[in-house]
C-alpha atoms as a PDB file:
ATOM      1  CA  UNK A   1       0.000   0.000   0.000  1.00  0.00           C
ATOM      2  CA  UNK A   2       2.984   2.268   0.814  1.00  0.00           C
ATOM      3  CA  UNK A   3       4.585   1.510  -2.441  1.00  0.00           C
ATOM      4  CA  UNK A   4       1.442   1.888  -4.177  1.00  0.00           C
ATOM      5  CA  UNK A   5       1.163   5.588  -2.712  1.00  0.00           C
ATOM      6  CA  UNK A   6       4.751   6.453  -3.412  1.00  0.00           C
ATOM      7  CA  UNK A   7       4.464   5.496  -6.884  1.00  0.00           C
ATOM      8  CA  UNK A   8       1.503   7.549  -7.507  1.00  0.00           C
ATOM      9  CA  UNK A   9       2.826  10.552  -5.004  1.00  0.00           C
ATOM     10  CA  UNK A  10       5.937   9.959  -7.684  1.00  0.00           C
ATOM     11  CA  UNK A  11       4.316  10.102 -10.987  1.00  0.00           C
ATOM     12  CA  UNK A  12       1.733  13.307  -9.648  1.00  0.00           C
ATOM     13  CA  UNK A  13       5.143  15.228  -9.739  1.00  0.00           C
ATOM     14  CA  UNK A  14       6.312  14.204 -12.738  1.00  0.00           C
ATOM     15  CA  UNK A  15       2.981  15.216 -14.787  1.00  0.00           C
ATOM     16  CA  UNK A  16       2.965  18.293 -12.486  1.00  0.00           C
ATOM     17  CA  UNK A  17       6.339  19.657 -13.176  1.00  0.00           C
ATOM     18  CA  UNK A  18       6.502  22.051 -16.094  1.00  0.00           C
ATOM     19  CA  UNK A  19       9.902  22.081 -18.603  1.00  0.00           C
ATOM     20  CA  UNK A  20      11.554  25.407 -17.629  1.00  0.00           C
ATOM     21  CA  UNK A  21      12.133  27.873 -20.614  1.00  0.00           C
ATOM     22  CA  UNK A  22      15.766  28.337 -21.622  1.00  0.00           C
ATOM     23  CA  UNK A  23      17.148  30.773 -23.928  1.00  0.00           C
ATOM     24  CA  UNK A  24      19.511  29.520 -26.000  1.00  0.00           C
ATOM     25  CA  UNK A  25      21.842  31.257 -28.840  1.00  0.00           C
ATOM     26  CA  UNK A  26      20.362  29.917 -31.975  1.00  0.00           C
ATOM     27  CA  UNK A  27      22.556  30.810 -34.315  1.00  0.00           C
ATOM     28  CA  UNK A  28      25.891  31.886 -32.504  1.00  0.00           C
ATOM     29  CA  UNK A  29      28.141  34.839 -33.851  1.00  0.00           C
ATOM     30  CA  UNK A  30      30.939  33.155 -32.053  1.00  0.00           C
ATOM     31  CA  UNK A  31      32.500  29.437 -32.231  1.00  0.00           C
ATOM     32  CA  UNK A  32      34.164  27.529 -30.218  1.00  0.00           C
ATOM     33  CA  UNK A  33      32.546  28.936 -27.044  1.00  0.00           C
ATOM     34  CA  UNK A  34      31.688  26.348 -24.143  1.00  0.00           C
ATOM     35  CA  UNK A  35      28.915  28.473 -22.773  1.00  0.00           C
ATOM     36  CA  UNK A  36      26.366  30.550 -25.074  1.00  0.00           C
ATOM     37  CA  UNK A  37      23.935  32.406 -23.287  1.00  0.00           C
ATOM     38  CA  UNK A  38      21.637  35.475 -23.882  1.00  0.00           C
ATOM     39  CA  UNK A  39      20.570  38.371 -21.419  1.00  0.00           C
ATOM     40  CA  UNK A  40      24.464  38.273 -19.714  1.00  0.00           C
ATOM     41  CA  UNK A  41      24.334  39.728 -16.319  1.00  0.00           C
ATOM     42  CA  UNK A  42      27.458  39.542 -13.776  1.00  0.00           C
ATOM     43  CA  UNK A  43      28.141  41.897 -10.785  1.00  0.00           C
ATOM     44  CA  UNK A  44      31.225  42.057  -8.615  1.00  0.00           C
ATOM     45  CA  UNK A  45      31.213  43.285  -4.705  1.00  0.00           C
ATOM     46  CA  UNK A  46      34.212  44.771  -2.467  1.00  0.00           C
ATOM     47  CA  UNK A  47      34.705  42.780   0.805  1.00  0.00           C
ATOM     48  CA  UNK A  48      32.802  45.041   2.642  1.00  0.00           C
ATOM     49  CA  UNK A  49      29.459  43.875   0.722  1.00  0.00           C
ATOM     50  CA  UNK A  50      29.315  47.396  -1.628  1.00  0.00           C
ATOM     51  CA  UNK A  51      28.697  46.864  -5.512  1.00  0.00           C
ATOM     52  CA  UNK A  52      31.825  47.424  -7.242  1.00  0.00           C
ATOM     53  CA  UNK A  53      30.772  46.447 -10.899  1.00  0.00           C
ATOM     54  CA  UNK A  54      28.033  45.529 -12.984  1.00  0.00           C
ATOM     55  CA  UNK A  55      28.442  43.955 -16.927  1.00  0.00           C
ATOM     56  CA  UNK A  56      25.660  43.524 -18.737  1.00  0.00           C
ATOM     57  CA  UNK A  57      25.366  42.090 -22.706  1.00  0.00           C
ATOM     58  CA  UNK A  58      23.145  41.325 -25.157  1.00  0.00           C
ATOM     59  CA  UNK A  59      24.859  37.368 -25.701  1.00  0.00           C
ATOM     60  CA  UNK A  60      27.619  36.490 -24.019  1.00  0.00           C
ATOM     61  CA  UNK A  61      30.267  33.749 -25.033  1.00  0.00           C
ATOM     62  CA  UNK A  62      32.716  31.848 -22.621  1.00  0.00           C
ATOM     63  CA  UNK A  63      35.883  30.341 -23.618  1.00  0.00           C
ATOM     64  CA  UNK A  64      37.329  28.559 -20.627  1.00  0.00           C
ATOM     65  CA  UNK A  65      40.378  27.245 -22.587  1.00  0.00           C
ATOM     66  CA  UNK A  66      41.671  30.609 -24.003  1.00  0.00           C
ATOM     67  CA  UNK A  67      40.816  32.065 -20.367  1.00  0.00           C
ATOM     68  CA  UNK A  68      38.376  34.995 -22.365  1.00  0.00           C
ATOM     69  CA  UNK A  69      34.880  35.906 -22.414  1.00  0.00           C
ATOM     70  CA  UNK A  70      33.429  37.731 -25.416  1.00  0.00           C
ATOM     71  CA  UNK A  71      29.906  39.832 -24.690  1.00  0.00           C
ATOM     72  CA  UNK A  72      27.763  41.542 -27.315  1.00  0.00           C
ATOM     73  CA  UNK A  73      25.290  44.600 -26.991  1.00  0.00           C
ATOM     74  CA  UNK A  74      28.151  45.056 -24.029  1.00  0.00           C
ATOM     75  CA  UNK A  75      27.522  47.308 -20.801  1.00  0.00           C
ATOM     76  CA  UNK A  76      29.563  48.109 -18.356  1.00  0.00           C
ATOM     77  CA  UNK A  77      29.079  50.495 -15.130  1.00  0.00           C
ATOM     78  CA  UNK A  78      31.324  51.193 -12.203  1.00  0.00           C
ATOM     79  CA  UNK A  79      30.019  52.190  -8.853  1.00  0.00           C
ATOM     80  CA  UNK A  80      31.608  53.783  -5.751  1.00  0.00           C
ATOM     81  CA  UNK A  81      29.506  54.232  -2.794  1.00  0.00           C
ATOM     82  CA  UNK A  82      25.943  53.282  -4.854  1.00  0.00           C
ATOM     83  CA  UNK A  83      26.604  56.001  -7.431  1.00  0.00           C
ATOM     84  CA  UNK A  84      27.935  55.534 -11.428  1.00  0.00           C
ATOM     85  CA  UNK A  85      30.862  56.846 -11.845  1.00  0.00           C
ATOM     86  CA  UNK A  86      32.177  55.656 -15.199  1.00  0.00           C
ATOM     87  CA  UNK A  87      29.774  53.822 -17.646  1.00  0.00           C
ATOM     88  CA  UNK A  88      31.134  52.066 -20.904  1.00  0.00           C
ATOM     89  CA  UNK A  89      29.293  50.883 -23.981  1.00  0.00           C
ATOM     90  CA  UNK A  90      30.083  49.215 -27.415  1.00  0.00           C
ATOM     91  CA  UNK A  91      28.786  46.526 -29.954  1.00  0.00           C
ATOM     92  CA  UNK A  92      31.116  44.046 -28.759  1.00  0.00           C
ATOM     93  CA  UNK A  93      33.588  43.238 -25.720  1.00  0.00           C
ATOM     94  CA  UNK A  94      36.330  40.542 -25.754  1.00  0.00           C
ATOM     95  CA  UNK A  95      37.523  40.169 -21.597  1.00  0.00           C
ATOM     96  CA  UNK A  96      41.153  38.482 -21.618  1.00  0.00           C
ATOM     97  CA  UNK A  97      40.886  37.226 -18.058  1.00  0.00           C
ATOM     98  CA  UNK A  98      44.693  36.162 -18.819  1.00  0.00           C
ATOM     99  CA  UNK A  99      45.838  39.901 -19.385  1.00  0.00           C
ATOM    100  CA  UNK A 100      43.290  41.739 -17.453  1.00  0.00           C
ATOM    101  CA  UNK A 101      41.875  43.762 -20.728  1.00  0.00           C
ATOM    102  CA  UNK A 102      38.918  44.771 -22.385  1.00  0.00           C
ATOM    103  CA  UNK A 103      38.628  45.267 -26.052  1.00  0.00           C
ATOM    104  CA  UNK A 104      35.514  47.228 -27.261  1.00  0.00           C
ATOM    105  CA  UNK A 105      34.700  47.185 -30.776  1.00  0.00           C
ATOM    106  CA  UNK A 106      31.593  48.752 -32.331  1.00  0.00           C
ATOM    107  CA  UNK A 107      30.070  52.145 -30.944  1.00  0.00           C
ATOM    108  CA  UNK A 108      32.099  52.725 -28.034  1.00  0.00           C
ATOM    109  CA  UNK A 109      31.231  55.243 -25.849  1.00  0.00           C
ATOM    110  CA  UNK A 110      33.132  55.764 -22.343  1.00  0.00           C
ATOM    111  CA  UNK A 111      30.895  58.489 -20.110  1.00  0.00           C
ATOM    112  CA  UNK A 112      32.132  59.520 -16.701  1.00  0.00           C
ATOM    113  CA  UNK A 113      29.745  60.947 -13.771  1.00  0.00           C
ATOM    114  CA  UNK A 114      31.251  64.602 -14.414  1.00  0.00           C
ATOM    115  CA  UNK A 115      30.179  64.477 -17.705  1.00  0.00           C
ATOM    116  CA  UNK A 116      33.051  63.667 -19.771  1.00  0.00           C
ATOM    117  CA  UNK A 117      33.127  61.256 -22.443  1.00  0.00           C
ATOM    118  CA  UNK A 118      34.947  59.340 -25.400  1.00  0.00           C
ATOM    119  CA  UNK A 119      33.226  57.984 -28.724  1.00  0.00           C
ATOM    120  CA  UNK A 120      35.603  55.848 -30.612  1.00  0.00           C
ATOM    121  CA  UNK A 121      35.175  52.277 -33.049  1.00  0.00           C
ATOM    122  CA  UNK A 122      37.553  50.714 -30.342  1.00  0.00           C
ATOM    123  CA  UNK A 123      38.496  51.140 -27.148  1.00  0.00           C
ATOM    124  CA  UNK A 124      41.223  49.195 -25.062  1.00  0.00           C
ATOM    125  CA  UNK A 125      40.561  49.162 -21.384  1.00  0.00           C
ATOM    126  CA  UNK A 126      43.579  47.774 -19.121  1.00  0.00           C
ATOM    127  CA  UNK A 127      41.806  46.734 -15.787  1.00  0.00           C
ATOM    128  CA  UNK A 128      45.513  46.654 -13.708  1.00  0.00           C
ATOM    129  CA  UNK A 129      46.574  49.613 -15.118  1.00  0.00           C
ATOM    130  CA  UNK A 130      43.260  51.564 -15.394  1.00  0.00           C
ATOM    131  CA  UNK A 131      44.282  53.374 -18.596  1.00  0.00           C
ATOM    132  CA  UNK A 132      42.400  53.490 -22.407  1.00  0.00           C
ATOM    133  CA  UNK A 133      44.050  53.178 -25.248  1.00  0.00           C
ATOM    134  CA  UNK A 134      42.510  53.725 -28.862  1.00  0.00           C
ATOM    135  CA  UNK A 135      44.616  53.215 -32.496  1.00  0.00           C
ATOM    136  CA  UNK A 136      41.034  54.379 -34.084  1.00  0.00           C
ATOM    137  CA  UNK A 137      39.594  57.981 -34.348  1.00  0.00           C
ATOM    138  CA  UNK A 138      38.227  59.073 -31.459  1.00  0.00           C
ATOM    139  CA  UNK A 139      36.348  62.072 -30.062  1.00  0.00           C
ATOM    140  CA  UNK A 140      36.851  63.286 -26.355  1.00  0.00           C
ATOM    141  CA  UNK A 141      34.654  65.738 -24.752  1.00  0.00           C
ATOM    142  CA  UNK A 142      35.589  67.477 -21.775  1.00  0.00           C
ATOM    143  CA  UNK A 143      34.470  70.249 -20.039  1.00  0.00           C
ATOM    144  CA  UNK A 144      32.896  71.849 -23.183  1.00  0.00           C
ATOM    145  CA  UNK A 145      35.660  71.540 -25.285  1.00  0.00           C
ATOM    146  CA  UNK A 146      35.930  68.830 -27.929  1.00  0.00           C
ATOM    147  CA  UNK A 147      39.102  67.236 -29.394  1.00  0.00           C
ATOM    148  CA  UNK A 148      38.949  64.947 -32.822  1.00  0.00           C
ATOM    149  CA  UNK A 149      41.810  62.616 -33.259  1.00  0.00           C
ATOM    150  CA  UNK A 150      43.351  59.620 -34.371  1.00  0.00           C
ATOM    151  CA  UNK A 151      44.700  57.665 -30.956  1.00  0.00           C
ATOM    152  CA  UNK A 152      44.201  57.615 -27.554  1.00  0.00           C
ATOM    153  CA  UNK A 153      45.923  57.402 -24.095  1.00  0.00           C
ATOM    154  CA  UNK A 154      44.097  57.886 -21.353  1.00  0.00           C
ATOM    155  CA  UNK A 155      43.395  57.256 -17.336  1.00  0.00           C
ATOM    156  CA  UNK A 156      39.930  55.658 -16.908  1.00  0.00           C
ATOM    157  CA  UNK A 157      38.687  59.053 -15.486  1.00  0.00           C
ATOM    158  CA  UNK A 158      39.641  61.056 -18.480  1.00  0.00           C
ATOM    159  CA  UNK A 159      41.510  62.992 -16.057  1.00  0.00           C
ATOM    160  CA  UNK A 160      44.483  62.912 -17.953  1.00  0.00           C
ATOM    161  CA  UNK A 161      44.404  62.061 -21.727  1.00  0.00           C
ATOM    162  CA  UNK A 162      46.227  62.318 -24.447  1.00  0.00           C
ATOM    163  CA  UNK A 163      45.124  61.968 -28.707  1.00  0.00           C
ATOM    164  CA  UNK A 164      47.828  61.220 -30.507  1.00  0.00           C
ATOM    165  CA  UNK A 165      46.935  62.672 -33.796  1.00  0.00           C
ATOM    166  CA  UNK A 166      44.641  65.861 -33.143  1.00  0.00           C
ATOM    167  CA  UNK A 167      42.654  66.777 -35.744  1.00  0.00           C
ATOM    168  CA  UNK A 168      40.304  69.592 -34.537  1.00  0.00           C
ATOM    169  CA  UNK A 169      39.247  71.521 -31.200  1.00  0.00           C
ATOM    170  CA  UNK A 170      36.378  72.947 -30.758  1.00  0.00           C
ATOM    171  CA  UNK A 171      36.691  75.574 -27.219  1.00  0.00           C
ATOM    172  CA  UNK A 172      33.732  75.986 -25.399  1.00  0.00           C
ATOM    173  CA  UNK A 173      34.238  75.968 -21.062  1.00  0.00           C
ATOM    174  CA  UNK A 174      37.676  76.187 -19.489  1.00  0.00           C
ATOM    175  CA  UNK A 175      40.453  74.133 -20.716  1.00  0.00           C
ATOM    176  CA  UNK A 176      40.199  70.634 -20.189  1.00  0.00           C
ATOM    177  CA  UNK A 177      44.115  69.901 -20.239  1.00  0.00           C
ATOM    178  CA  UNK A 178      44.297  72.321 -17.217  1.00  0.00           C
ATOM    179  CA  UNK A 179      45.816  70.956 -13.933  1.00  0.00           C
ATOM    180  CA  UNK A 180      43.151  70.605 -10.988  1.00  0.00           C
ATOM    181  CA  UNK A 181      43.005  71.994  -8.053  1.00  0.00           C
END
């Protein structure tokens, strides 16, 4: 009789249970990738329990063999105490977990909380070394001036940058290569 129950207790669940919708990459822009997955969503926390970093993407490909992950529609916002202060966009994102970089590609756009900004094709972020590096045009606004160029060096706060090839400056504010006070 107890069998007979647990059988039928058994087989209630079974025709109970619904199949759980997945999304899964149909067609994948990337191969090789162990993981596909779409709506990519990672955070990172400090010890002390405050949100450090979010990373969001459209699809998101893992490579656990070349040590990389490679995120379209990518997003990418850093926090200090609860607030944005840098936020970085672009089509694509290739993380080298090996070399600590980022490699934007696409519509990159780098906006900082006091309102500065870079638009560029690609962007090169160094995560040890906190700098940006672009071989690509790129426009920097700062402070209301903007600077066209070909080439970038920069800190991740566009504090301090420099374009390698200017092009054109267009003055509006005070002067963004300035030293602060």
């Amino acid at each position: 009789m107890m069998r007979r129950l647990l059988v039928l207790f058994f087989l209630l669940t079974i025709v109970s249970c619904k199949d759980k919708e997945y999304l899964r990459v149909e067609t994948e822009k990337e191969s090789g990738s162990m993981v596909s997955m779409r709506n990519f969503s990672r955070s990172s926390y400090k010890e002390s329990g405050e949100l450090e970093w979010k990373l969001k993407g459209a699809e998101s490909y893992i490579f656990p063999k070349e040590n990389k992950t490679i995120v379209y529609g990518f997003e990418f916002k850093q926090l200090e105490k609860g607030n944005v202060t840098s936020a970085m966009t672009g089509d694509r994102g290739e993380i080298n977990h090996s070399t600590k970089t980022v490699v934007l590609s696409g519509k990159v756009r780098l906006k900082t909380s006091d309102g500065k900004y870079i638009e560029s094709e690609s962007l090169t972020y160094n995560l040890d070394e906190k700098t940006l590096a672009s071989e690509d045009d790129v426009l920097v606004y700062s402070d209301g001036t903007t600077i066209r160029g070909k080439g970038l060096r920069a800190d991740k706060s566009l504090n301090k940058f420099t374009i390698i090839q200017p092009k054109a400056v267009t003055v509006g504010g005070s002067n963004p290569l300035k030293e602060k006070q």
